[in-house]
Protein backbone atom coordinates (compact mmCIF):
# COMPACT_ATOMS: atom_id res chain seq x y z
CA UNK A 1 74.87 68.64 137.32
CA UNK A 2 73.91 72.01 135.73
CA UNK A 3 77.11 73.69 137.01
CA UNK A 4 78.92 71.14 135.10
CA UNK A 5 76.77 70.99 131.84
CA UNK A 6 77.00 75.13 131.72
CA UNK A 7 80.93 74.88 132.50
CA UNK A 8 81.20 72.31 129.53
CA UNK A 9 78.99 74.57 127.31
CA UNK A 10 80.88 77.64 128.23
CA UNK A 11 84.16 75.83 127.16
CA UNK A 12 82.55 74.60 124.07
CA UNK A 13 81.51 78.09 122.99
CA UNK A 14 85.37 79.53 123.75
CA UNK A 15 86.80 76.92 121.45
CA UNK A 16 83.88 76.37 118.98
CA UNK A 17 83.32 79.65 117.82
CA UNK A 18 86.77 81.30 117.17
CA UNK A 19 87.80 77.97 115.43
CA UNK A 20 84.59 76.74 113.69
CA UNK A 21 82.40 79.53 113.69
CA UNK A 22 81.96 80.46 110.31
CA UNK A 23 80.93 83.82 108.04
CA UNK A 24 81.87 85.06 104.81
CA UNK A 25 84.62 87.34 104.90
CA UNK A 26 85.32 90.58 102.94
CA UNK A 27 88.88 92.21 103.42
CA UNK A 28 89.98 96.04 102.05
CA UNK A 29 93.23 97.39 102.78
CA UNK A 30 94.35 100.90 101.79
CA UNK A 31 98.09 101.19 100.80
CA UNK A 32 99.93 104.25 100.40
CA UNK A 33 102.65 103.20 97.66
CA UNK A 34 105.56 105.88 96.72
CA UNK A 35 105.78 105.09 93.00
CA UNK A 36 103.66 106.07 90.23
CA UNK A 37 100.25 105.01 89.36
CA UNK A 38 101.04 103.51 85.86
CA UNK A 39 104.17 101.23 87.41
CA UNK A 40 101.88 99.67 89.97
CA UNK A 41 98.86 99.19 87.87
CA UNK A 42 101.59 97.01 85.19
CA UNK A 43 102.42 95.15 88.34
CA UNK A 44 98.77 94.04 89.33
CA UNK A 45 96.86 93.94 86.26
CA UNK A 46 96.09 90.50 84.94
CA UNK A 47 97.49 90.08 82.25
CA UNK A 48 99.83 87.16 80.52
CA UNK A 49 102.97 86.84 81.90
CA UNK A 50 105.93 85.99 84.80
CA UNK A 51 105.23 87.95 88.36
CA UNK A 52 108.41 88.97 90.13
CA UNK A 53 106.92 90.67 93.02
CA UNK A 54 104.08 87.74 94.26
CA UNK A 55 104.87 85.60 97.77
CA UNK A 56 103.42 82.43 95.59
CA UNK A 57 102.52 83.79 92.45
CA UNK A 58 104.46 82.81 89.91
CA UNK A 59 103.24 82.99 86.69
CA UNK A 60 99.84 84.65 84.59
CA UNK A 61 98.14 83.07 81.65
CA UNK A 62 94.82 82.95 79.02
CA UNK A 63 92.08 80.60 79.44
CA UNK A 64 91.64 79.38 76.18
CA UNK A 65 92.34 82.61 74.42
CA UNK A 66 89.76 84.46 76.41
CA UNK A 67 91.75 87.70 77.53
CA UNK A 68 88.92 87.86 80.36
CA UNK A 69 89.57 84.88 81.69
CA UNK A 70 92.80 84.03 83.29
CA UNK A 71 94.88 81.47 85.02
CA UNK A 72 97.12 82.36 88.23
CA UNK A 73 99.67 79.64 88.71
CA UNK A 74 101.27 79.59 91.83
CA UNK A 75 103.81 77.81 93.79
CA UNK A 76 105.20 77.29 97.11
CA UNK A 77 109.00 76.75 97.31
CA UNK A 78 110.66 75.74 100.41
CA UNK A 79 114.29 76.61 101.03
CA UNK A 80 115.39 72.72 99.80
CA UNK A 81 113.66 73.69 96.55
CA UNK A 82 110.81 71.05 97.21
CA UNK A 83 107.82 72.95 95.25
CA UNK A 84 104.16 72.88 96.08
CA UNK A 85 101.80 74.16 93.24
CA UNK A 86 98.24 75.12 92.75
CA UNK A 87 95.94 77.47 90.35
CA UNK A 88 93.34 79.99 90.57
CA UNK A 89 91.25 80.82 87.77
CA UNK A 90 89.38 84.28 87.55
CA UNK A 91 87.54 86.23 85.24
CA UNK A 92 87.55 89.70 84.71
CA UNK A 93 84.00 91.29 85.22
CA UNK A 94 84.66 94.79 85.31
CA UNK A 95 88.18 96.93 83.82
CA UNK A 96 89.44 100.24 83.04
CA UNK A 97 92.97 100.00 82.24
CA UNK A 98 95.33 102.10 84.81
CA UNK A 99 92.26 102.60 86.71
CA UNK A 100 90.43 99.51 88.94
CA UNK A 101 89.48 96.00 88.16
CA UNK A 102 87.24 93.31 89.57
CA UNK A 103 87.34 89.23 89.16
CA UNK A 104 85.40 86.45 90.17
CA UNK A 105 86.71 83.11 90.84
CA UNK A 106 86.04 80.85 88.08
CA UNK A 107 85.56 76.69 88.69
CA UNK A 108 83.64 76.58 92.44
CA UNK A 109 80.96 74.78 90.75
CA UNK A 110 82.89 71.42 92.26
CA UNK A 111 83.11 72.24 95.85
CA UNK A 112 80.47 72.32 98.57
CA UNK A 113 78.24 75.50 99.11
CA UNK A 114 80.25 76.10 101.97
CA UNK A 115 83.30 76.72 100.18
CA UNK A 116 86.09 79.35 102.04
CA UNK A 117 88.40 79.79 98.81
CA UNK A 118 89.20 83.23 97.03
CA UNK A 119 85.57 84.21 95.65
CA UNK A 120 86.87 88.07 94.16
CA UNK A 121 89.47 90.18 94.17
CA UNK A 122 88.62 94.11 93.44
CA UNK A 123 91.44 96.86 92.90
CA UNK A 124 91.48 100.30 91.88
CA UNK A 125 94.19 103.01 92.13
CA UNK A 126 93.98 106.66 93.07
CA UNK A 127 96.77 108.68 91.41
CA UNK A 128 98.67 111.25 93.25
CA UNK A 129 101.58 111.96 91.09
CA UNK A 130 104.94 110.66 91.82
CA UNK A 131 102.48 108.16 94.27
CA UNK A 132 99.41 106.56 94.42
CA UNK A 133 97.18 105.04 96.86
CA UNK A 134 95.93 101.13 96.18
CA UNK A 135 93.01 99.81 97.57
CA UNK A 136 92.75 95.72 97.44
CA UNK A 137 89.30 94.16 98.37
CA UNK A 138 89.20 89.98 98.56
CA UNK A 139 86.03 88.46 99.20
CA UNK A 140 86.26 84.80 100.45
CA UNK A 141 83.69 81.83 101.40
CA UNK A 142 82.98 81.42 104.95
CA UNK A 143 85.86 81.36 107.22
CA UNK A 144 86.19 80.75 111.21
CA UNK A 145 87.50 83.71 113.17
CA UNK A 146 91.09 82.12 113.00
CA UNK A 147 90.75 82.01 109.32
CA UNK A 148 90.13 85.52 108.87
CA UNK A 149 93.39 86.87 110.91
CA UNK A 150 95.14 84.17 108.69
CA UNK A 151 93.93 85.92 105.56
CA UNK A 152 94.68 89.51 106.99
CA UNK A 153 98.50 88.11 107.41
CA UNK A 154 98.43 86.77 104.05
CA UNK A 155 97.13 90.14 102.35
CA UNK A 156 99.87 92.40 104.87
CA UNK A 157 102.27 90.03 103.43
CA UNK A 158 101.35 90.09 99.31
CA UNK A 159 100.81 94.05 100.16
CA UNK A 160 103.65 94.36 101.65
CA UNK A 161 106.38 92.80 99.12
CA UNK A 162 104.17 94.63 96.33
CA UNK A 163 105.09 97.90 98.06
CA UNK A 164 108.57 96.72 98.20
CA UNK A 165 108.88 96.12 94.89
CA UNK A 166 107.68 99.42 93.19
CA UNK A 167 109.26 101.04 95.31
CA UNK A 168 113.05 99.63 95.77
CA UNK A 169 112.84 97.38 92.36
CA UNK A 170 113.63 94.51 94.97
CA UNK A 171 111.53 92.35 96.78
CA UNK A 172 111.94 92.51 100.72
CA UNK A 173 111.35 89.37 102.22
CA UNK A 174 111.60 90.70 105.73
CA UNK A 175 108.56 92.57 105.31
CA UNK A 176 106.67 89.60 104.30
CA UNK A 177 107.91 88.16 107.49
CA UNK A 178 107.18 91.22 109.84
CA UNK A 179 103.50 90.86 108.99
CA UNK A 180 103.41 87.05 110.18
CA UNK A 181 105.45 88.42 113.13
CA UNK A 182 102.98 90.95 113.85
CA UNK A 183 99.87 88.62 113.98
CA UNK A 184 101.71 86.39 115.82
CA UNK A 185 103.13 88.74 118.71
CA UNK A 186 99.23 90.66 118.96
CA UNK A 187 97.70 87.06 118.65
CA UNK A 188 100.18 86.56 121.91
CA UNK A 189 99.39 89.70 123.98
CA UNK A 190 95.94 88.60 123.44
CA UNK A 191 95.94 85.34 124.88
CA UNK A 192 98.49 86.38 127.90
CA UNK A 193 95.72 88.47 128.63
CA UNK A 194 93.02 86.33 128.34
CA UNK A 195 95.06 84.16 130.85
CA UNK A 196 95.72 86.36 133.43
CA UNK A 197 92.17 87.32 134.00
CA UNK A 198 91.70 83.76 134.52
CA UNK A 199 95.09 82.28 136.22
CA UNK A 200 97.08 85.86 137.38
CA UNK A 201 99.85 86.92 135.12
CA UNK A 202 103.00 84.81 136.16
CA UNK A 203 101.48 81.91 135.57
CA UNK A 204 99.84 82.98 132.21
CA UNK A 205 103.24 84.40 131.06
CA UNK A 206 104.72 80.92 131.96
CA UNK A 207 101.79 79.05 130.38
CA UNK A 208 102.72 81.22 127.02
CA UNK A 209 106.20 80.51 127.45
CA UNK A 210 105.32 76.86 127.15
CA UNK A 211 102.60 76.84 124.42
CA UNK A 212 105.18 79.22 122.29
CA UNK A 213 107.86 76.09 122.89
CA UNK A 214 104.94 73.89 122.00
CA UNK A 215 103.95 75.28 118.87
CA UNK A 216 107.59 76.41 117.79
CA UNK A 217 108.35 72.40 117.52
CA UNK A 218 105.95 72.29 114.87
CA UNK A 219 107.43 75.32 113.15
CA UNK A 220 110.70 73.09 113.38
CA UNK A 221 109.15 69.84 112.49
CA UNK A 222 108.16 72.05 109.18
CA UNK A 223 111.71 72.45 108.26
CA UNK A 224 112.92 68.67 108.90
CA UNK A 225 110.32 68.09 106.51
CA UNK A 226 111.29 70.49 104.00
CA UNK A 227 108.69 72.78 103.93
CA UNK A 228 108.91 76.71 104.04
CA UNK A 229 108.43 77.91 108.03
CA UNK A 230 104.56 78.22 109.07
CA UNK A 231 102.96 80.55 110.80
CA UNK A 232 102.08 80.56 114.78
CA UNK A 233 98.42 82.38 116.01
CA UNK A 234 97.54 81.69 119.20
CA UNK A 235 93.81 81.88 120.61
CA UNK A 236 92.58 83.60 123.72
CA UNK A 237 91.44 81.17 126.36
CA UNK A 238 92.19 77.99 124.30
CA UNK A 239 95.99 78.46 123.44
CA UNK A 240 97.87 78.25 119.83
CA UNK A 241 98.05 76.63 116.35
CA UNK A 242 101.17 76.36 114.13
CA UNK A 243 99.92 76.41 110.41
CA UNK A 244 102.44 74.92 107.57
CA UNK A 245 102.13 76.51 104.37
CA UNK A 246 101.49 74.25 101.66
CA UNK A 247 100.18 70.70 102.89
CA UNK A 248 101.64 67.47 103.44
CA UNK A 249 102.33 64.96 100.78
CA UNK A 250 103.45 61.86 102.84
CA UNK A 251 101.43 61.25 106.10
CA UNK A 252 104.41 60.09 107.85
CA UNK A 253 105.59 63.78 107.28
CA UNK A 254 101.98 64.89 109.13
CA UNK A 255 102.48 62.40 112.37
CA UNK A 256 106.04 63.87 112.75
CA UNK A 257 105.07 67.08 112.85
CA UNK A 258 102.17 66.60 115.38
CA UNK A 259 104.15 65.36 117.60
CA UNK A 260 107.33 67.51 117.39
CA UNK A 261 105.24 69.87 119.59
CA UNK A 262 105.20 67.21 122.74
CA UNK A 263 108.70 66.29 121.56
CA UNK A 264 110.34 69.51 122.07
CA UNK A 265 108.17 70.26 124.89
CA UNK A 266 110.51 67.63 126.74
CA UNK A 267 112.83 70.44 127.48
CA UNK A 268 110.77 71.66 129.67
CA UNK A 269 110.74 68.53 131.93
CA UNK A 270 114.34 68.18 132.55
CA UNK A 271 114.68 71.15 135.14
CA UNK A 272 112.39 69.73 137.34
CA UNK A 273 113.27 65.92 136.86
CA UNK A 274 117.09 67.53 137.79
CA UNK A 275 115.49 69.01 141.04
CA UNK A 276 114.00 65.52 141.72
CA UNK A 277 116.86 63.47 140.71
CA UNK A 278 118.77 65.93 143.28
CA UNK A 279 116.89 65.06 146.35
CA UNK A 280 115.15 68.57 146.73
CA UNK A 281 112.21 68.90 148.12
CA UNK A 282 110.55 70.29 144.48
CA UNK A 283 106.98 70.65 145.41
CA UNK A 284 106.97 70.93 149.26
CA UNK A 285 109.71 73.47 150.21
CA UNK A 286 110.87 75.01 146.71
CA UNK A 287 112.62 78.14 146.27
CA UNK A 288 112.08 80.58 143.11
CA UNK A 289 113.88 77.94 140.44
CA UNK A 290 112.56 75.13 142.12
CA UNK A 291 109.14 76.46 142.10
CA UNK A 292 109.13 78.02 138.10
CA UNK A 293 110.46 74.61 137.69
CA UNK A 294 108.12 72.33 138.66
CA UNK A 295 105.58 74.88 137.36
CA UNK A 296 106.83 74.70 133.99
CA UNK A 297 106.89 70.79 133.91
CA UNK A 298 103.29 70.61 135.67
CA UNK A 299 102.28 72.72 132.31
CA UNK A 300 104.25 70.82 129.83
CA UNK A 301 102.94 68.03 131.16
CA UNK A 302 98.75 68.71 130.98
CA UNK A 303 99.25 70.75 127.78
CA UNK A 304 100.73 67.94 126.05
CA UNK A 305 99.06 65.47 127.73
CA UNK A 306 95.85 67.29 126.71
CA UNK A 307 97.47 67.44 122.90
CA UNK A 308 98.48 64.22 122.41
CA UNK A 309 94.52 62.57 123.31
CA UNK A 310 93.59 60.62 120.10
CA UNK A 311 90.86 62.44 119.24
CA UNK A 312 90.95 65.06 116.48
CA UNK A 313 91.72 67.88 115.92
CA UNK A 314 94.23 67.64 118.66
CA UNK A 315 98.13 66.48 117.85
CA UNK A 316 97.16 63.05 119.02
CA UNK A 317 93.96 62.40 116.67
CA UNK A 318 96.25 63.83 114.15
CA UNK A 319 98.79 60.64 114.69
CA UNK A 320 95.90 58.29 114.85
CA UNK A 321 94.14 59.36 112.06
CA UNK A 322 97.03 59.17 109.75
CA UNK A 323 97.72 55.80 110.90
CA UNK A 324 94.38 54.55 110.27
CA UNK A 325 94.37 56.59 106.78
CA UNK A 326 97.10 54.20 106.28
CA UNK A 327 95.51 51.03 107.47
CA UNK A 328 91.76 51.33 106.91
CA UNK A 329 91.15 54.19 104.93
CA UNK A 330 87.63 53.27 104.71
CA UNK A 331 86.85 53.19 108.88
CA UNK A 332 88.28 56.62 109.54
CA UNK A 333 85.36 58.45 110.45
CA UNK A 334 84.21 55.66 112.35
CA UNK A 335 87.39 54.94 114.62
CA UNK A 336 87.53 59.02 115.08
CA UNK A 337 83.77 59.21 116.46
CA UNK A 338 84.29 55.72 118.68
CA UNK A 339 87.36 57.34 120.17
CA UNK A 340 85.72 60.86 121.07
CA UNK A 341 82.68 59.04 122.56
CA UNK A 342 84.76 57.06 124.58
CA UNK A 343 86.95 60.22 125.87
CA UNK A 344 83.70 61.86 126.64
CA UNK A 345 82.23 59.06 128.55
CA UNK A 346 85.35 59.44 130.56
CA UNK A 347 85.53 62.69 130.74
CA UNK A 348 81.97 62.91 132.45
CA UNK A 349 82.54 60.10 134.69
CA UNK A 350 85.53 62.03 135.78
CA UNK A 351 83.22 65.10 135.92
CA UNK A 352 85.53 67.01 134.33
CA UNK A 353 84.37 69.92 132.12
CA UNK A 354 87.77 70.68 129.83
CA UNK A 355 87.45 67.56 128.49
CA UNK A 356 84.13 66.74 128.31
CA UNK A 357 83.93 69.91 126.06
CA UNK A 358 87.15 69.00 123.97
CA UNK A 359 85.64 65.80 123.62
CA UNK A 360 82.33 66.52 122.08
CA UNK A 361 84.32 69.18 119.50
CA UNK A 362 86.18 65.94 118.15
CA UNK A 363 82.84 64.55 118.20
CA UNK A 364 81.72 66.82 115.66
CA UNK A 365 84.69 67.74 113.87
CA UNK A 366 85.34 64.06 113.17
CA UNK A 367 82.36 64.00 110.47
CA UNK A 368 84.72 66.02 108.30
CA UNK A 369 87.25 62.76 108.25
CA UNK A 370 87.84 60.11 105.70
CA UNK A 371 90.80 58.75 103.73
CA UNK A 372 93.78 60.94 102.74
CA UNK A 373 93.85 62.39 99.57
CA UNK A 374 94.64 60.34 96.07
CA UNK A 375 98.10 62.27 95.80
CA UNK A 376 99.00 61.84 99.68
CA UNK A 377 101.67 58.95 100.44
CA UNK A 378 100.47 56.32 103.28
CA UNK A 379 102.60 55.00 105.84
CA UNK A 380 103.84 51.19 105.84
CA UNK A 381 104.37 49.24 109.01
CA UNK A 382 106.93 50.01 109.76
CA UNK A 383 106.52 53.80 109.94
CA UNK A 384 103.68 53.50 111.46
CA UNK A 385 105.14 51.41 114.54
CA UNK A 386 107.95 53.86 114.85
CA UNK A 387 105.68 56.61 115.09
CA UNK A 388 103.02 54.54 117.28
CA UNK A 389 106.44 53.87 119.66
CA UNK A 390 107.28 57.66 119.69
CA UNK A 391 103.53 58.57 120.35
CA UNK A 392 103.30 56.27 123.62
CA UNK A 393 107.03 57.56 124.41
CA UNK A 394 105.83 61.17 124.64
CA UNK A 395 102.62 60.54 126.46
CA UNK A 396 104.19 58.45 128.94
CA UNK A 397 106.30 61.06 129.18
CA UNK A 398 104.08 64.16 130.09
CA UNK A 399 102.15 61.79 131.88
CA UNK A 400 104.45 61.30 134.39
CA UNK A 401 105.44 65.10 134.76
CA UNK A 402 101.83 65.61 135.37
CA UNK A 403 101.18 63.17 137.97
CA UNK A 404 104.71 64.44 139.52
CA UNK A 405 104.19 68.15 139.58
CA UNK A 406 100.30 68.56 138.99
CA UNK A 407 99.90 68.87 142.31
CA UNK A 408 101.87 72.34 142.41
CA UNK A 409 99.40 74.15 140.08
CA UNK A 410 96.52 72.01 140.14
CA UNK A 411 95.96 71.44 143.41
């Protein structure tokens, strides 16, 4: 019994701490810009008027006439034009024109003491001629460890279009992808790693092989909803997150893409269902694409199978808390904590440690639950069969690959 309560402790700490483990975060990045001092500073100073250069930011203003106090209005267009905006509002502690400034965020009073938004945002510019050097400094509210290389991305990417921009007159968009790239490719190396000290490195590079399928049908899901494309980080030792941009306005939009990951995931059974359909001998005798097979589908199959549980934050307590958003808004937190005990109940009678662990996360993380937000759409019946029907479809689904191939990996 200890084994198994440190083994569910030890996976609690791997996922609880790089996802939930919070501090406040300070970020300052040094950039090297080939343009002069004075064109930059006109760029980033905050003062009244339309940003070219910005990702998001689209527009500056006054706060009631108070040139200290201004109003960033931003907005987050996807390529079918659908727009998504929001506001920051900052005043200006601390300025000398050309030189540096520093802002605090303005309006926090409403949210809780833990708060992770934008707190400051310091700048100051060293002129070296025909170039300068910037140095940007953001100070936020507590973040988890995933947050924090999420805001690095963000900052390479704002950095990286303002460098385009006073330097070409045009802004590059490719750099602003190449930083989500980059995060996203040493997020990967990372985790491969992690992996293969665990499980040997074929079978980690084939387990990232499928969580990158996983996680790019929610980067496709995005898309069919009209949203811009997220971003992909994935975690050493627990696996990977697609993040959307902007969030959802209709829940339906939410349950589709929680379970586009499981749904394009079903490529990954067909080889092996082929083999089996065939009349090989798939798990007893298999050659190389027999074997990679069936070793693909066996992981397809308990990743998803893992994912689409009903407890939150995992794909499946994603789907079920939308639907009972939709239904009783008022019991979600309830019907979130009844469903994790009951997984962990199961879990330990099963004596199995993953879950136990996963379990008691959604435990905890369910307290932060409740009905969607005033401007969120709800789903009707009708939706919310049609995605209840998909949901058992898919878990049926990678059920069934993991009883059928399990075995080969799993023992």
């Amino acid at each position: 019994m200890f084994g198994f309560i440190a083994a569910v402790a030890a996976v609690v700490a791997l996922i609880w701490l790089p996802l939930n483990w919070r501090r406040r975060v300070t970020i300052t990045k040094r950039l090297a810009i080939n343009a002069p001092a004075a064109k930059v500073w006109s760029l980033i100073d905050l003062k009244p008027g339309a940003v070219d250069w910005h990702p998001h930011l689209k527009r500056i203003t006054n706060i009631d006439g108070n040139p200290n106090r201004v109003r960033l209005h931003h907005e987050m267009t996807s390529p079918e034009g659908a727009a998504t905006p929001w506001e920051i509002d900052l005043e200006v502690a601390d300025h000398k024109s050309g030189r540096y400034f520093t802002a605090h965020r303005l309006g926090l009073e409403q949210f809780p003491s833990l708060d992770d938004r934008l707190l400051c945002v310091q700048t100051r510019i060293q002129d070296k001629g025909d170039s300068c050097v910037l140095t940007w400094k953001e100070a936020y509210g507590p973040r988890s460890m995933a947050g924090r290389f999420m805001l690095h991305s963000d900052i390479d990417t704002t950095l990286a279009q303002l460098k385009s921009y006073c330097e070409t007159g045009k802004v590059c968009r490719r750099s602003a992808r190449s930083a989500g790239m980059a995060l996203s490719l040493v997020s990967a190396v990372a985790t491969i790693s992690a992996f293969a000290l665990l499980i040997g490195w074929q079978l980690a590079l084939l387990f990232a092989a499928v969580l990158i399928i996983h996680e790019f049908g929610h980067l496709v899901s995005f898309r069919m909803v009209g949203q811009p494309w997220g971003r992909i980080m994935f975690v050493p030792f627990i696996g990977g997150v697609a993040v959307s941009r902007v969030p959802h306005k209709r829940l339906a939009d939410d349950v589709f893409c929680a379970l586009m990951g499981a749904g394009l995931s079903l490529v990954l059974l067909v080889p092996a269902a082929v083999v089996l359909l065939a009349g090989g001998s798939a798990v007893s005798n298999p050659d190389m694409l027999q074997q990679t097979a069936v070793v693909c589908s066996a992981l397809a199959g308990a990743i998803n199978l893992l994912n689409l549980l009903p407890i939150f934050p995992l794909d499946g307590g994603r789907v079920v808390r939308a639907m009972v958003q939709s239904v009783a808004p008022n019991h979600v937190r309830h019907a979130m904590f009844a469903l994790a005990g009951l997984i962990a109940g199961a879990a330990i009678m099963l004596h199995n440690a993953l879950l136990t662990a996963v379990a008691v996360i959604a435990f905890f993380q369910s307290k932060r639950l409740g009905p969607a937000a005033a401007h969120v759409e709800t789903m009707n019946r009708r939706a919310i069969i049609t995605m209840g029907c998909v949901y058992l479809a898919l878990t049926t689904a990678h059920a069934a690959a993991f009883i059928s191939f399990g075995s080969s990996i799993f023992g």
